[in-house]
PDB file of N, CA and C in Angstrom:
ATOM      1  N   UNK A   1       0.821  -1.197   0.000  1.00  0.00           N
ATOM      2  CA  UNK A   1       0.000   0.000   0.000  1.00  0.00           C
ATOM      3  C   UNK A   1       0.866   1.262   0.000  1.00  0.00           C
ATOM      4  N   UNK A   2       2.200   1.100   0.543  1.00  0.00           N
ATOM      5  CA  UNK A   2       2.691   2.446   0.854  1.00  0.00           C
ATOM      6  C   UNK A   2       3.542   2.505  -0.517  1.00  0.00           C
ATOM      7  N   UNK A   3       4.196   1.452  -0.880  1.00  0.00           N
ATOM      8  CA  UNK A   3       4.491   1.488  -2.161  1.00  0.00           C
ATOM      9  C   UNK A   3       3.404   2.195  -3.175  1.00  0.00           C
ATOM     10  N   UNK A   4       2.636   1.628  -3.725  1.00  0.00           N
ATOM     11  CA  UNK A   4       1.363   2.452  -4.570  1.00  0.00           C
ATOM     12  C   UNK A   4       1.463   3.875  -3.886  1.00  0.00           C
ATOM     13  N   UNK A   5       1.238   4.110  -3.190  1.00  0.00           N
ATOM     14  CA  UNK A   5       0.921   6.185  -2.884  1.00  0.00           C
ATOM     15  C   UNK A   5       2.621   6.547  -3.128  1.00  0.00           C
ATOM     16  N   UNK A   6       3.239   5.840  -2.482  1.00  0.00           N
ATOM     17  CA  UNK A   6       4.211   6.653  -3.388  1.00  0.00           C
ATOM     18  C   UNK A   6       4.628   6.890  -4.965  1.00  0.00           C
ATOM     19  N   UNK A   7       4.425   5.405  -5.569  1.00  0.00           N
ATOM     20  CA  UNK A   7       4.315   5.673  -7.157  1.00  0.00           C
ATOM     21  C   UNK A   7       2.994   6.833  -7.504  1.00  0.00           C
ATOM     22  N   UNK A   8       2.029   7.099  -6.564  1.00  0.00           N
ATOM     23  CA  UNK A   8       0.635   7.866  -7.327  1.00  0.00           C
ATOM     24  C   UNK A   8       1.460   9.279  -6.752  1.00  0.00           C
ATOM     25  N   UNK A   9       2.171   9.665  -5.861  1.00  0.00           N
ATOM     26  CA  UNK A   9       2.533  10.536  -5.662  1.00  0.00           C
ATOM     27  C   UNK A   9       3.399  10.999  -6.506  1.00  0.00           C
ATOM     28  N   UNK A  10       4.803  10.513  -7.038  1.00  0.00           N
ATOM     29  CA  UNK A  10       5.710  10.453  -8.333  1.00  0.00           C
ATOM     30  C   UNK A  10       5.156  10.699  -9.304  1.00  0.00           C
ATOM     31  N   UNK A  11       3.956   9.845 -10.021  1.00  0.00           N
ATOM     32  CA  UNK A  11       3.409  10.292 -11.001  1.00  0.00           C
ATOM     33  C   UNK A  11       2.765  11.495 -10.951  1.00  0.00           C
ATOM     34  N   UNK A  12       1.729  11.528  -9.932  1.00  0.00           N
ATOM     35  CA  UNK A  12       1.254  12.963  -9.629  1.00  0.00           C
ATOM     36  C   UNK A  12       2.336  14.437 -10.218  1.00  0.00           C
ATOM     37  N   UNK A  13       3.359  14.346  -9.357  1.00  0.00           N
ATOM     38  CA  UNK A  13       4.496  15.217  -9.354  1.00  0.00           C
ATOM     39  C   UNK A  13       5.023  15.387 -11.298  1.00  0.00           C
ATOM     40  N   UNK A  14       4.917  14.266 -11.536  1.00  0.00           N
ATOM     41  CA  UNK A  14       4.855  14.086 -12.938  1.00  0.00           C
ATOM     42  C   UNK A  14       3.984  15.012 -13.977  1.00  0.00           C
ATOM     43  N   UNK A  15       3.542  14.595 -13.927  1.00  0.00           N
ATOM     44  CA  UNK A  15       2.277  15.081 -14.863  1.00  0.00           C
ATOM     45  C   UNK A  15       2.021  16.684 -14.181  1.00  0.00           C
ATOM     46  N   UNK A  16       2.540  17.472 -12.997  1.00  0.00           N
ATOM     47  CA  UNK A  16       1.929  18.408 -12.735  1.00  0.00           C
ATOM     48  C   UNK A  16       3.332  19.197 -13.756  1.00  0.00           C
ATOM     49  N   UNK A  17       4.662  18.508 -13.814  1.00  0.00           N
ATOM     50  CA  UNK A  17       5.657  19.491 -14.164  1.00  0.00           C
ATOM     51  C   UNK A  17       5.984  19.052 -15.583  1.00  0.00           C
ATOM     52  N   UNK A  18       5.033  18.265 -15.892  1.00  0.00           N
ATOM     53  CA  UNK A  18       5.217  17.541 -17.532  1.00  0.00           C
ATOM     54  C   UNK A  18       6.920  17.241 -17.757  1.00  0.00           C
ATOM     55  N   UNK A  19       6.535  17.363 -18.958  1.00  0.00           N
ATOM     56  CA  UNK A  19       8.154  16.602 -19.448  1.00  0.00           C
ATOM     57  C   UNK A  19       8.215  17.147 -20.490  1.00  0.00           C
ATOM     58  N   UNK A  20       7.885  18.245 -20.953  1.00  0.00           N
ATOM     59  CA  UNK A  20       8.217  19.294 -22.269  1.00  0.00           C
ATOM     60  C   UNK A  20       7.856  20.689 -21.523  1.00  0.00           C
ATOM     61  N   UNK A  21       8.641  21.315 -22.172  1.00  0.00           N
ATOM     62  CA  UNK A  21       8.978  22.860 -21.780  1.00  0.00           C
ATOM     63  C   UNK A  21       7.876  23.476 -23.059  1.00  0.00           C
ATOM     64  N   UNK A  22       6.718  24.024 -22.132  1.00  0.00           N
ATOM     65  CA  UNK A  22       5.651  25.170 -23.199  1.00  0.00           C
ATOM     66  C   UNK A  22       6.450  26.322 -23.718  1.00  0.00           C
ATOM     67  N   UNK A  23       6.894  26.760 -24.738  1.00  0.00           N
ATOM     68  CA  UNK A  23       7.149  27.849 -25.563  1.00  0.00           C
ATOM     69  C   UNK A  23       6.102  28.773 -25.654  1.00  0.00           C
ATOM     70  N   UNK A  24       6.071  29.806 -24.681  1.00  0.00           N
ATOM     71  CA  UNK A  24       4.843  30.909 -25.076  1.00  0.00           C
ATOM     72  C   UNK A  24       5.055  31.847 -25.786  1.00  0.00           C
ATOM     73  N   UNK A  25       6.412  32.248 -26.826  1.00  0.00           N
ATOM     74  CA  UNK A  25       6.945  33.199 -27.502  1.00  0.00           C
ATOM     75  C   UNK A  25       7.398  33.054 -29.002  1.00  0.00           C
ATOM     76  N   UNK A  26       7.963  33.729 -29.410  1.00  0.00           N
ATOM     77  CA  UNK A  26       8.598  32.910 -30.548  1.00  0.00           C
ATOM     78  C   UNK A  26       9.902  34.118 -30.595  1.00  0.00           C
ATOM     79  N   UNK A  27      10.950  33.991 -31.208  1.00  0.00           N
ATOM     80  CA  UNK A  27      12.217  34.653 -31.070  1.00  0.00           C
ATOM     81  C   UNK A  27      11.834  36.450 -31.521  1.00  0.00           C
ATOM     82  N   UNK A  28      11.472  36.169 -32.590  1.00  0.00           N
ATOM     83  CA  UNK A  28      11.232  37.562 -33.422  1.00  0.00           C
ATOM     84  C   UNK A  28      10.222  38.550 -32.096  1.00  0.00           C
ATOM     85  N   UNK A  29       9.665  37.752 -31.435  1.00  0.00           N
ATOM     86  CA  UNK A  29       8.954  38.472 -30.273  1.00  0.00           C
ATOM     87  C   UNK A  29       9.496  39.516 -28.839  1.00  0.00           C
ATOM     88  N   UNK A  30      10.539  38.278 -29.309  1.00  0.00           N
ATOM     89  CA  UNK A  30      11.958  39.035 -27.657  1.00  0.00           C
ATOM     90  C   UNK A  30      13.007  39.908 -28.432  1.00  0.00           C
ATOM     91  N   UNK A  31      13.032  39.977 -29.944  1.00  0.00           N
ATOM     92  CA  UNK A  31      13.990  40.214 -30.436  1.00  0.00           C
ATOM     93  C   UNK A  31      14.716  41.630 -30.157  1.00  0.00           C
ATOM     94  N   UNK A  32      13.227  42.566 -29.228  1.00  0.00           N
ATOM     95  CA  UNK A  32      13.301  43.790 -28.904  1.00  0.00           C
ATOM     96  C   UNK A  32      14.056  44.538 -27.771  1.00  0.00           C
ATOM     97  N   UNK A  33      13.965  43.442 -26.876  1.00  0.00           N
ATOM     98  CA  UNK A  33      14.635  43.075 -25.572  1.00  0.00           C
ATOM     99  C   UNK A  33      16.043  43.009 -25.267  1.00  0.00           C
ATOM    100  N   UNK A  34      16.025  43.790 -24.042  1.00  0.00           N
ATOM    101  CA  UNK A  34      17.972  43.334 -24.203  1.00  0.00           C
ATOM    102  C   UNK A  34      18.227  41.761 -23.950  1.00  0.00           C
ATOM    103  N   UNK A  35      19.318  41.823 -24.788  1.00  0.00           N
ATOM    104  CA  UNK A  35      20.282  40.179 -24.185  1.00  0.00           C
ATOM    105  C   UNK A  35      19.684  39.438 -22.981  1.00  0.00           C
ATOM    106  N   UNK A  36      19.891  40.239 -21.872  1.00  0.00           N
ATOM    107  CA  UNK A  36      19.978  39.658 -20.739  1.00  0.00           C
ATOM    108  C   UNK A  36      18.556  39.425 -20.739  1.00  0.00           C
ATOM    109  N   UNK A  37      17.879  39.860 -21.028  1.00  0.00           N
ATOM    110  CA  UNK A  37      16.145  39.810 -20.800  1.00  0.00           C
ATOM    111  C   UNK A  37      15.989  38.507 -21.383  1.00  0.00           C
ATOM    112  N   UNK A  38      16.132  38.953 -22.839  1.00  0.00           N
ATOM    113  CA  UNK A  38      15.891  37.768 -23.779  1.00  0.00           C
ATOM    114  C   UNK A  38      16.551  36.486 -22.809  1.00  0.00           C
ATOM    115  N   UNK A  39      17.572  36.306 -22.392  1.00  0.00           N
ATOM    116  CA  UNK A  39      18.167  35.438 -21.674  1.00  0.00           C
ATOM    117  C   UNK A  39      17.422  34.548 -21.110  1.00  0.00           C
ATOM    118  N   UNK A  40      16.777  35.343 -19.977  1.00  0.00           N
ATOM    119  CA  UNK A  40      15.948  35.065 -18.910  1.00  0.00           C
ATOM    120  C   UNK A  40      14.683  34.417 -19.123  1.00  0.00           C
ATOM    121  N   UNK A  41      14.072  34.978 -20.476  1.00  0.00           N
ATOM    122  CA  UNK A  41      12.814  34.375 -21.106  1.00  0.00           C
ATOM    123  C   UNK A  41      13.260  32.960 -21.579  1.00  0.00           C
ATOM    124  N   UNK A  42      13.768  32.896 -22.372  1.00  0.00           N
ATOM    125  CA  UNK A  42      14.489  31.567 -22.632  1.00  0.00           C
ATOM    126  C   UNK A  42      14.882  30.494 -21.625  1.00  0.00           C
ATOM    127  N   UNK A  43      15.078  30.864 -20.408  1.00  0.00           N
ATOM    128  CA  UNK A  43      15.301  29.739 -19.307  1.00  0.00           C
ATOM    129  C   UNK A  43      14.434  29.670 -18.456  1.00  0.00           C
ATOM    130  N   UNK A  44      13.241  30.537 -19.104  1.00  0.00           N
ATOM    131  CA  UNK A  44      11.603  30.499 -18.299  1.00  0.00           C
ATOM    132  C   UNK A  44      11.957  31.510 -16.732  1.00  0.00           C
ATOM    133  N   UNK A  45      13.182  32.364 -17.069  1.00  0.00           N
ATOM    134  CA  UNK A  45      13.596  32.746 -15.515  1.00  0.00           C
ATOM    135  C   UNK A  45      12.513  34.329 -15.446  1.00  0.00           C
ATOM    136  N   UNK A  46      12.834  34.980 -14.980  1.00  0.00           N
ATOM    137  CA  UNK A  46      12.242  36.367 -14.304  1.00  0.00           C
ATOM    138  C   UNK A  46      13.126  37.477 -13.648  1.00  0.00           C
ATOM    139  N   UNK A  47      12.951  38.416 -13.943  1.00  0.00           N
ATOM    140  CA  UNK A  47      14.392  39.612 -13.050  1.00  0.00           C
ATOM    141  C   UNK A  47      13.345  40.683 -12.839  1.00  0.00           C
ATOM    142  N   UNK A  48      13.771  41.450 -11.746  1.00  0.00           N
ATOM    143  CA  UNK A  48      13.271  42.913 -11.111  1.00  0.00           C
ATOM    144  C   UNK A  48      13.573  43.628 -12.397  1.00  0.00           C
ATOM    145  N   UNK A  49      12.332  44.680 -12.836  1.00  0.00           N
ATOM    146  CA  UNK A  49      12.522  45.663 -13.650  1.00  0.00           C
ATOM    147  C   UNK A  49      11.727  44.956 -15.401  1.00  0.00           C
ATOM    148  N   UNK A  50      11.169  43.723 -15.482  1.00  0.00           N
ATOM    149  CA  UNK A  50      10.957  43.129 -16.507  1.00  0.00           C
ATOM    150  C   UNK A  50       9.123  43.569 -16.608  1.00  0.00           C
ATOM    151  N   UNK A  51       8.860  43.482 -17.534  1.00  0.00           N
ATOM    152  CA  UNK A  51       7.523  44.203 -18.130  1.00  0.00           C
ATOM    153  C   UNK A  51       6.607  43.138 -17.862  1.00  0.00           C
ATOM    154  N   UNK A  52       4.843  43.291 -18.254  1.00  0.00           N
ATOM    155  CA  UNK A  52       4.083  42.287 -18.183  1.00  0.00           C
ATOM    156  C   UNK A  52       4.228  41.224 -19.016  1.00  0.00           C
ATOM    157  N   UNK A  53       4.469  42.093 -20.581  1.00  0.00           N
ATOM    158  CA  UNK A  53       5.088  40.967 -21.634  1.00  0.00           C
ATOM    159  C   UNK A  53       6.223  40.203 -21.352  1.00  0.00           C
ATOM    160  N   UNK A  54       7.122  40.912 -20.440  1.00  0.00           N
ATOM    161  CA  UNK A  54       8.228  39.905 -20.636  1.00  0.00           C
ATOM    162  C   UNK A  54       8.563  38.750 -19.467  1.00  0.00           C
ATOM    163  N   UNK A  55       7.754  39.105 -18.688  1.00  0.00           N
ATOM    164  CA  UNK A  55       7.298  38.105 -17.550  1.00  0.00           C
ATOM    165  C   UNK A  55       5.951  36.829 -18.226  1.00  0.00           C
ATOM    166  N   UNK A  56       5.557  37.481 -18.644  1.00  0.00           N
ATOM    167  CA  UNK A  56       3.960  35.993 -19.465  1.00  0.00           C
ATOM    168  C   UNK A  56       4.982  35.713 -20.318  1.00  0.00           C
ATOM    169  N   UNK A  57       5.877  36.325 -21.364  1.00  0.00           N
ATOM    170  CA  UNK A  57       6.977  35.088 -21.835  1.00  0.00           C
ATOM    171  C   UNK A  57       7.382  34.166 -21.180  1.00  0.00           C
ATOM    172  N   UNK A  58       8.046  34.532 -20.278  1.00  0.00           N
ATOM    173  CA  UNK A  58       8.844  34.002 -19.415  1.00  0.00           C
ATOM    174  C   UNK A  58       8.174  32.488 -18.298  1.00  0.00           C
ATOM    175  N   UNK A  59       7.220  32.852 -17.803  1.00  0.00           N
ATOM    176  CA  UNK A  59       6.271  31.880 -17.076  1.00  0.00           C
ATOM    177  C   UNK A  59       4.841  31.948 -17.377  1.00  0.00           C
ATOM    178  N   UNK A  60       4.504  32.131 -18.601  1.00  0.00           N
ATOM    179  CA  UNK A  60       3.142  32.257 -19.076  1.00  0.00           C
ATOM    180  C   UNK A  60       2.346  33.352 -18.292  1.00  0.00           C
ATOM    181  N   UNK A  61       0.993  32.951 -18.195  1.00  0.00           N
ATOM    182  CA  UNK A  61      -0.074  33.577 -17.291  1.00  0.00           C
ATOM    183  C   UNK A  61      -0.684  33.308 -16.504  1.00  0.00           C
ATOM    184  N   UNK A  62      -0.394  34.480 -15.160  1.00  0.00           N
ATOM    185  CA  UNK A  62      -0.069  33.962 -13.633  1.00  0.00           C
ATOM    186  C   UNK A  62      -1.809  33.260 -13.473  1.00  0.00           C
ATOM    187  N   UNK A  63      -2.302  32.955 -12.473  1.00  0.00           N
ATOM    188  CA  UNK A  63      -3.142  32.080 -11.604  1.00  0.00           C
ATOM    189  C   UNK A  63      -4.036  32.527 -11.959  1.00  0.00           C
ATOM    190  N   UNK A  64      -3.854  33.973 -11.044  1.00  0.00           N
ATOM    191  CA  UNK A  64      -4.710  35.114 -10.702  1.00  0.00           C
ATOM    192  C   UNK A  64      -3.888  36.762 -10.235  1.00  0.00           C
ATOM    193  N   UNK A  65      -4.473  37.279 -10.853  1.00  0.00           N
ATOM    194  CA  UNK A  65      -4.094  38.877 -10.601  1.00  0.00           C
ATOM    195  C   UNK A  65      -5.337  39.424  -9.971  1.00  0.00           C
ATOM    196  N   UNK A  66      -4.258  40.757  -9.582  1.00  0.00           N
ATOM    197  CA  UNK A  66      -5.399  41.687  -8.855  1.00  0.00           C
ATOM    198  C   UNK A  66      -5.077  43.375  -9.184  1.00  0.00           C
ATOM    199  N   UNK A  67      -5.815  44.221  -9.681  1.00  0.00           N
ATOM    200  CA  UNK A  67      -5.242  45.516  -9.831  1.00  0.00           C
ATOM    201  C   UNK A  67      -5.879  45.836  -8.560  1.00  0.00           C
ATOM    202  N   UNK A  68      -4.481  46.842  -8.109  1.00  0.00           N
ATOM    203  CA  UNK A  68      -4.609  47.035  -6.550  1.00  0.00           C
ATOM    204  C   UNK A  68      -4.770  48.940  -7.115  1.00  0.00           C
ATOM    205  N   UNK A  69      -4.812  49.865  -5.545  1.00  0.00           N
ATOM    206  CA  UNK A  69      -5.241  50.623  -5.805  1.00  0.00           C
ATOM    207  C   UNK A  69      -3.510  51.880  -6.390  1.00  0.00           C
ATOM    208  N   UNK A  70      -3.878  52.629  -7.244  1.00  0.00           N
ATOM    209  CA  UNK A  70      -2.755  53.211  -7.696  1.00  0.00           C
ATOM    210  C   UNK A  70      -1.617  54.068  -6.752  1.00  0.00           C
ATOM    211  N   UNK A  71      -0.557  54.142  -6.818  1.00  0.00           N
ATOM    212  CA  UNK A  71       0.381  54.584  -5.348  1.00  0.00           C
ATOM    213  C   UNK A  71       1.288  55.938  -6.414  1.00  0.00           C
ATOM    214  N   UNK A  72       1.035  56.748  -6.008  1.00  0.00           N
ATOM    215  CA  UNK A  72       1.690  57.947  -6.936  1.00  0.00           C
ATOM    216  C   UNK A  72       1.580  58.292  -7.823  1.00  0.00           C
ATOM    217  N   UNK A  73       0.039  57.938  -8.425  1.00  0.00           N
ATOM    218  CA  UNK A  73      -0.159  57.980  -9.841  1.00  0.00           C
ATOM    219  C   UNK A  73       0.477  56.995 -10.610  1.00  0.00           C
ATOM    220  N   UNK A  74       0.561  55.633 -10.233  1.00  0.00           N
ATOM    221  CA  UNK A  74       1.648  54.467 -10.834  1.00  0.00           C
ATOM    222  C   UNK A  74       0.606  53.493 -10.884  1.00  0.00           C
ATOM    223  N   UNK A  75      -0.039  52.998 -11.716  1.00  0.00           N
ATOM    224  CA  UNK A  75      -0.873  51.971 -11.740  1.00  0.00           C
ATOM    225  C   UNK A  75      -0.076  50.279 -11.020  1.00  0.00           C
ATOM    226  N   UNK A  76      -0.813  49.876 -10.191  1.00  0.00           N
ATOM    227  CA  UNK A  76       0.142  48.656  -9.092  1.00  0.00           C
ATOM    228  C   UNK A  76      -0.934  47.110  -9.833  1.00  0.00           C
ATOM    229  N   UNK A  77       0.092  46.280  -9.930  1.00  0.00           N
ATOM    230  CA  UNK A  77      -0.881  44.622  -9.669  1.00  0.00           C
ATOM    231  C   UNK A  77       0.030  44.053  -8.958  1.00  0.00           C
ATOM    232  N   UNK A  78      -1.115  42.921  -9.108  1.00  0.00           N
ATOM    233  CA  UNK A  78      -0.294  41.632  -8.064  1.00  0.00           C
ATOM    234  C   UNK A  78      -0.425  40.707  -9.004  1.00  0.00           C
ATOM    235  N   UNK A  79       0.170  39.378  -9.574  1.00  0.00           N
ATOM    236  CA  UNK A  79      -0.042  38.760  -9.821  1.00  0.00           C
ATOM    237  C   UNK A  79       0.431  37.480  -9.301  1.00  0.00           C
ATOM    238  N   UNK A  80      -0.155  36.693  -9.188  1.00  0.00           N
ATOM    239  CA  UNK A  80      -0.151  35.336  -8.121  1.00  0.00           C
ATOM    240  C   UNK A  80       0.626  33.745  -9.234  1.00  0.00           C
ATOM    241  N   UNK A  81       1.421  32.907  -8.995  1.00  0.00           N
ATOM    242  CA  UNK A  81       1.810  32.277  -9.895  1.00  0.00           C
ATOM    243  C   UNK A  81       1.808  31.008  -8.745  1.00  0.00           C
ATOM    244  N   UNK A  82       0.832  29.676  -8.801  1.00  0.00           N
ATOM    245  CA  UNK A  82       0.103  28.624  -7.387  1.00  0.00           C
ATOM    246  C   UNK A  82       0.920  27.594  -8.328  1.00  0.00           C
ATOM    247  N   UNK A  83       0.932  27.478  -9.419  1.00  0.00           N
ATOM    248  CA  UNK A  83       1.107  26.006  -9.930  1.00  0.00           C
ATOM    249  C   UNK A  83       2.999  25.804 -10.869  1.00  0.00           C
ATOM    250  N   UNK A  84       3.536  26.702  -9.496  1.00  0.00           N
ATOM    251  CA  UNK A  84       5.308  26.371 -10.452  1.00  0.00           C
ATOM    252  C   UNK A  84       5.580  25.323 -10.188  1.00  0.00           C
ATOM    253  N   UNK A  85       5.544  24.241  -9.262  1.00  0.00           N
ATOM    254  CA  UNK A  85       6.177  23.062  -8.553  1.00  0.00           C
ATOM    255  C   UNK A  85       4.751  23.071  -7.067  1.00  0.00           C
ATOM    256  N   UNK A  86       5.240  22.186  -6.970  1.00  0.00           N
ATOM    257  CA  UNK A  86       4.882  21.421  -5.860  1.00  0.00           C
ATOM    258  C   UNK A  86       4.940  22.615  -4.089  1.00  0.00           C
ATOM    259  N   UNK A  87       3.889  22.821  -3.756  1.00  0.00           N
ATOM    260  CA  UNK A  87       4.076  24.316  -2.766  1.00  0.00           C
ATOM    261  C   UNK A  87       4.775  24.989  -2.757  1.00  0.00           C
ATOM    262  N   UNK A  88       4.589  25.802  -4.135  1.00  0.00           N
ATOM    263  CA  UNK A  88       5.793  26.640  -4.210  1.00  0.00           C
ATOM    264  C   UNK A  88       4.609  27.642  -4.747  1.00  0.00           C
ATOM    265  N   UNK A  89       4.588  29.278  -4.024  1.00  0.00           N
ATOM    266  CA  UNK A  89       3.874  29.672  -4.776  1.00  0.00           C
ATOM    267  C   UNK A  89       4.657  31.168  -4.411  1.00  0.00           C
ATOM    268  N   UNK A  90       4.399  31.991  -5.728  1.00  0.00           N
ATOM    269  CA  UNK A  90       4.697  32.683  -5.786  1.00  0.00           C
ATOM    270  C   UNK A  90       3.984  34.432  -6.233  1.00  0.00           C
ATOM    271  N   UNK A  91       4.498  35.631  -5.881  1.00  0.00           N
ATOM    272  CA  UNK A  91       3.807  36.935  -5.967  1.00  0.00           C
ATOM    273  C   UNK A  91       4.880  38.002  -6.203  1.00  0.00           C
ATOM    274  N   UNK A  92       3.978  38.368  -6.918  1.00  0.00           N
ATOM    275  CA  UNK A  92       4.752  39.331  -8.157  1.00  0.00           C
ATOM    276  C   UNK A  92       3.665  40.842  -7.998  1.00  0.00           C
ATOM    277  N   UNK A  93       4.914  41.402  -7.686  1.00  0.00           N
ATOM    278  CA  UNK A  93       4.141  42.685  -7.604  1.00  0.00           C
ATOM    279  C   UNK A  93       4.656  43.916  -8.651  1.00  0.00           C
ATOM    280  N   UNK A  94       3.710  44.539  -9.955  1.00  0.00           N
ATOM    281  CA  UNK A  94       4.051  45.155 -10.924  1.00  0.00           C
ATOM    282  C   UNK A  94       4.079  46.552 -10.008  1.00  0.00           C
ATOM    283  N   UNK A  95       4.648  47.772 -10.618  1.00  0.00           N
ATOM    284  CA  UNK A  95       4.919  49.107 -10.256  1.00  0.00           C
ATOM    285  C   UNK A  95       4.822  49.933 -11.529  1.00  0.00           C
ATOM    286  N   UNK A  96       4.139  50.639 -11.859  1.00  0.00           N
ATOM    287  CA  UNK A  96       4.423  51.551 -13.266  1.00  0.00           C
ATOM    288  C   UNK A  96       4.812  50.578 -14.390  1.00  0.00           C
ATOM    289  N   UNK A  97       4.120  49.571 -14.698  1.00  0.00           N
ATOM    290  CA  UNK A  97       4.152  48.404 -15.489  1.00  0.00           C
ATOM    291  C   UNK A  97       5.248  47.681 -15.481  1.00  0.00           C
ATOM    292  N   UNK A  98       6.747  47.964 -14.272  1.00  0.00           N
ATOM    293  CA  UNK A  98       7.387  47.325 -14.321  1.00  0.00           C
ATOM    294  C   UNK A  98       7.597  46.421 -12.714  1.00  0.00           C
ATOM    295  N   UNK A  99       8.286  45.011 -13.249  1.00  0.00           N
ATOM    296  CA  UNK A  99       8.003  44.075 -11.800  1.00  0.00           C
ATOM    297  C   UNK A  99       8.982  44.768 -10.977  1.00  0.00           C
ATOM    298  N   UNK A 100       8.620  44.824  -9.502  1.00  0.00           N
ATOM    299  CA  UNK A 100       9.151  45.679  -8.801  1.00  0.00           C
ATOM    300  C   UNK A 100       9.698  44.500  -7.305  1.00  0.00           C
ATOM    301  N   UNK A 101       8.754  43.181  -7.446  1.00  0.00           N
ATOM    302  CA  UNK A 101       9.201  42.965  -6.156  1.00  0.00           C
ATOM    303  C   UNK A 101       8.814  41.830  -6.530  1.00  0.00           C
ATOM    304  N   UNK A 102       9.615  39.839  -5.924  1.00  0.00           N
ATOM    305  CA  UNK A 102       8.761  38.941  -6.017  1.00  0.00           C
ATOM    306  C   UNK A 102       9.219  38.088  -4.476  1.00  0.00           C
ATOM    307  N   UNK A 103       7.982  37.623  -4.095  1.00  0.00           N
ATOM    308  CA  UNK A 103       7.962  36.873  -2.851  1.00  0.00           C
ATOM    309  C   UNK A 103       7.189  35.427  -3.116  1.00  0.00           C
TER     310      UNK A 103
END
């Protein structure tokens, strides 16, 4: 029995992180971007200072967002990202359309 939940657990873990990498971009798309950006999209990574576009490249489109209320005349979101791995969740907070903070 404990054998089986652990194979349903493995597989589980499986199938949540697949086994092919989704491409949400295509090159000519980042082509605008500096190096290092482009970089980052390409290894599905994320950096402080990266745009909405270049973050949904990067890890698609988060969970759930929230437009929060504006702080200096700077339009603010949150966007929430539940399904990277296994309890791992993560929040992304935009600033004047650029990411400003992630926890």
């Amino acid at each position: 029995m404990k054998k089986a939940l652990i194979m349903i657990f493995i597989l589980g873990l499986f199938l949540q992180t697949g086994c092919t990498r989704q491409v949400r971009y295509s090159e000519n798309e980042i082509q605008s971007y500096s190096a290092e950006n482009q970089e980052h999209i390409r290894k599905g990574e994320i950096s402080l200072g990266m745009n909405y576009e270049q973050v949904r490249y990067a890890w698609g489109n988060p969970d759930s967002q929230k437009v929060l209320e504006p702080y200096e005349g700077k339009a603010r979101e949150e966007w929430i990202y539940s399904k990277l791995g296994v309890f791992q969740t993560k929040i992304l907070l935009f600033y004047g359309g650029k990411l400003l903070y992630i926890k």
